[in-house]
Protein backbone atom coordinates (compact mmCIF):
# COMPACT_ATOMS: atom_id res chain seq x y z
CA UNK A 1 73.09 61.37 144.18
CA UNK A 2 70.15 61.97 145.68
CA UNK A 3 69.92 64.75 148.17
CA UNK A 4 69.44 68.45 146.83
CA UNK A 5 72.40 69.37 148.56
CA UNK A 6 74.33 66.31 146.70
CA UNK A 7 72.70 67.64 143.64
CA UNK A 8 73.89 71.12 143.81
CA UNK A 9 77.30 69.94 145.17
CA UNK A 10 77.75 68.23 141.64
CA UNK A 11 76.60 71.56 139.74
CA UNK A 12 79.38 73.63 141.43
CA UNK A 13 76.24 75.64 143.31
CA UNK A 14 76.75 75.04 146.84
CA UNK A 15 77.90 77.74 149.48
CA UNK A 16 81.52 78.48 149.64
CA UNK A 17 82.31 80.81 152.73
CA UNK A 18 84.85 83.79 152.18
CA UNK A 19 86.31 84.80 155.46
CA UNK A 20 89.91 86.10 156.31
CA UNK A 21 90.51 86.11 159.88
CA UNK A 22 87.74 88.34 161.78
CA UNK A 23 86.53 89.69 158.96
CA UNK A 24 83.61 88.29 157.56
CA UNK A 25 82.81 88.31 153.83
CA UNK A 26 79.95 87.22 151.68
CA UNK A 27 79.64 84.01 150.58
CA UNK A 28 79.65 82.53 147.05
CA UNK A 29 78.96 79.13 145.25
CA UNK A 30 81.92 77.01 144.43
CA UNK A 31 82.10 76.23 141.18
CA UNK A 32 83.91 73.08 141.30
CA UNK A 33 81.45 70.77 139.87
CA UNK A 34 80.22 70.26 136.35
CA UNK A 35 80.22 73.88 134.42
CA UNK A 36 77.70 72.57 131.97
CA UNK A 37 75.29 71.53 134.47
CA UNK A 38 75.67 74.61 136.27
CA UNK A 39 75.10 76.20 133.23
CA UNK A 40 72.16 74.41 132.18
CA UNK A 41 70.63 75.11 135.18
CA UNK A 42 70.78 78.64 135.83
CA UNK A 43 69.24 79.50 131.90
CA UNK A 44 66.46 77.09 133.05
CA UNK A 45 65.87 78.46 135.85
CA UNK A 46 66.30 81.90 133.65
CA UNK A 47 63.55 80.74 131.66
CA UNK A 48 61.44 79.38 134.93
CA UNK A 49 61.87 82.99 136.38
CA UNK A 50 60.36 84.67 133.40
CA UNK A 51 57.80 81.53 131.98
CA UNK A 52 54.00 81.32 133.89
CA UNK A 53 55.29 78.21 135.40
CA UNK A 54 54.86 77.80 139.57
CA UNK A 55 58.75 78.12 139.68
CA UNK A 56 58.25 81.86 138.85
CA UNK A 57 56.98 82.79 142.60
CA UNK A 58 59.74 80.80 144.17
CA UNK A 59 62.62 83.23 143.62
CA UNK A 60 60.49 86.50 144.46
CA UNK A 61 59.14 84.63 147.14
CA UNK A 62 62.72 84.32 149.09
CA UNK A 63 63.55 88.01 148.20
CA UNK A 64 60.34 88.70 150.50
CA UNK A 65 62.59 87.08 153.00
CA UNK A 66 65.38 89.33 152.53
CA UNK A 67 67.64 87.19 150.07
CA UNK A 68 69.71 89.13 147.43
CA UNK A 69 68.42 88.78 143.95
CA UNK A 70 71.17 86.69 142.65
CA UNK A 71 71.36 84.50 145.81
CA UNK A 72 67.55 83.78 145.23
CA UNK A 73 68.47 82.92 141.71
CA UNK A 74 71.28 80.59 142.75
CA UNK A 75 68.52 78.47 145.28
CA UNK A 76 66.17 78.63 141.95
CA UNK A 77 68.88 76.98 140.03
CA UNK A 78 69.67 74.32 142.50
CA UNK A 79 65.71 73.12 142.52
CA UNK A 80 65.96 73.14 138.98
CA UNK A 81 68.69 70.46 139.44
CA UNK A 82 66.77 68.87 141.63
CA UNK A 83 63.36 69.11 139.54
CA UNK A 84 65.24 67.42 136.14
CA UNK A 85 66.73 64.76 138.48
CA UNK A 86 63.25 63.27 139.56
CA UNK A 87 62.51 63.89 136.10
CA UNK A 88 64.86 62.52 134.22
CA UNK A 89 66.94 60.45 136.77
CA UNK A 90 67.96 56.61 137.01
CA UNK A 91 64.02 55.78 138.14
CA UNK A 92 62.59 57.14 134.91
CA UNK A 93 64.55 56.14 131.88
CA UNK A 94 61.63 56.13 129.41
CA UNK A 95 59.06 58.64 129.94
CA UNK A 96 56.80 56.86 127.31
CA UNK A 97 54.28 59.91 127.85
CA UNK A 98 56.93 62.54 126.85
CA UNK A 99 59.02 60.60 124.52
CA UNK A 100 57.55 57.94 122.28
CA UNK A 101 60.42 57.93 119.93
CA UNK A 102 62.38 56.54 122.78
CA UNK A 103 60.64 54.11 123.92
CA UNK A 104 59.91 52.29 120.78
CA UNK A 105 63.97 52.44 120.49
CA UNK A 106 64.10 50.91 123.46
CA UNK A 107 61.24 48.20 122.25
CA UNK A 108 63.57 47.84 119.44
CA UNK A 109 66.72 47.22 121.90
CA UNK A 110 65.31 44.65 123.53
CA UNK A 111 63.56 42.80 120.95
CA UNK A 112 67.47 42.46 119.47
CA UNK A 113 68.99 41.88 122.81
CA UNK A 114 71.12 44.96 122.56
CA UNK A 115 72.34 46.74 125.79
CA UNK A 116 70.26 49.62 126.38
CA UNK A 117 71.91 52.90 125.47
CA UNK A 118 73.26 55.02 128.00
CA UNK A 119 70.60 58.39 128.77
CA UNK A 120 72.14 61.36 128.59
């Protein structure tokens, strides 16, 4: 998964069309993919909205452009996803920086010769 579109895909957030014959309708995301992601990522993205963070500008920003508040809120979430992925994702399994518990675990781990632990 690496794509934004993957990414959002997974998160039940991508663009489902609603149509019925010639009549057009408006769109909505899916929600087929993970509900917890989903969910994790729209309060972030709550919290981004509201925080002094540069993610505050980006959902005003597309409402300049015409987008409907909860649409905007929707693309918000899905850079969230794709924020915490390059983050948190299979490249950076210990963020020594941020976490220093974990990576003296991990020191630990392989000083024993135990399998790493699975992230979460």
């Amino acid at each position: 998964m690496g794509a934004g579109r993957e990414i959002s895909a997974a998160a039940g957030m991508a663009p489902a069309p609603r149509q019925s014959g010639a009549r057009p309708g408006r769109g909505r995301i899916s929600k087929t993919g993970n509900t917890r992601l989903r969910r994790i990522a729209h309060l972030s993205a709550l919290g981004a909205s509201k925080s002094r963070s540069r993610l505050r500008t980006y959902s005003p920003g597309l409402q300049e452009k015409g987008k409907p508040p909860q649409v905007a809120l929707i693309a918000l979430d899905a850079n969230c996803c794709v924020l915490a992925r390059q983050l948190y994702g299979p490249a950076n399994r210990t963020r020594t920086a941020f976490f220093p518990r974990m990576a003296e675990l991990a020191r630990r781990q392989a000083e024993l010769d135990v399998p790493p632990t699975k992230p979460i």
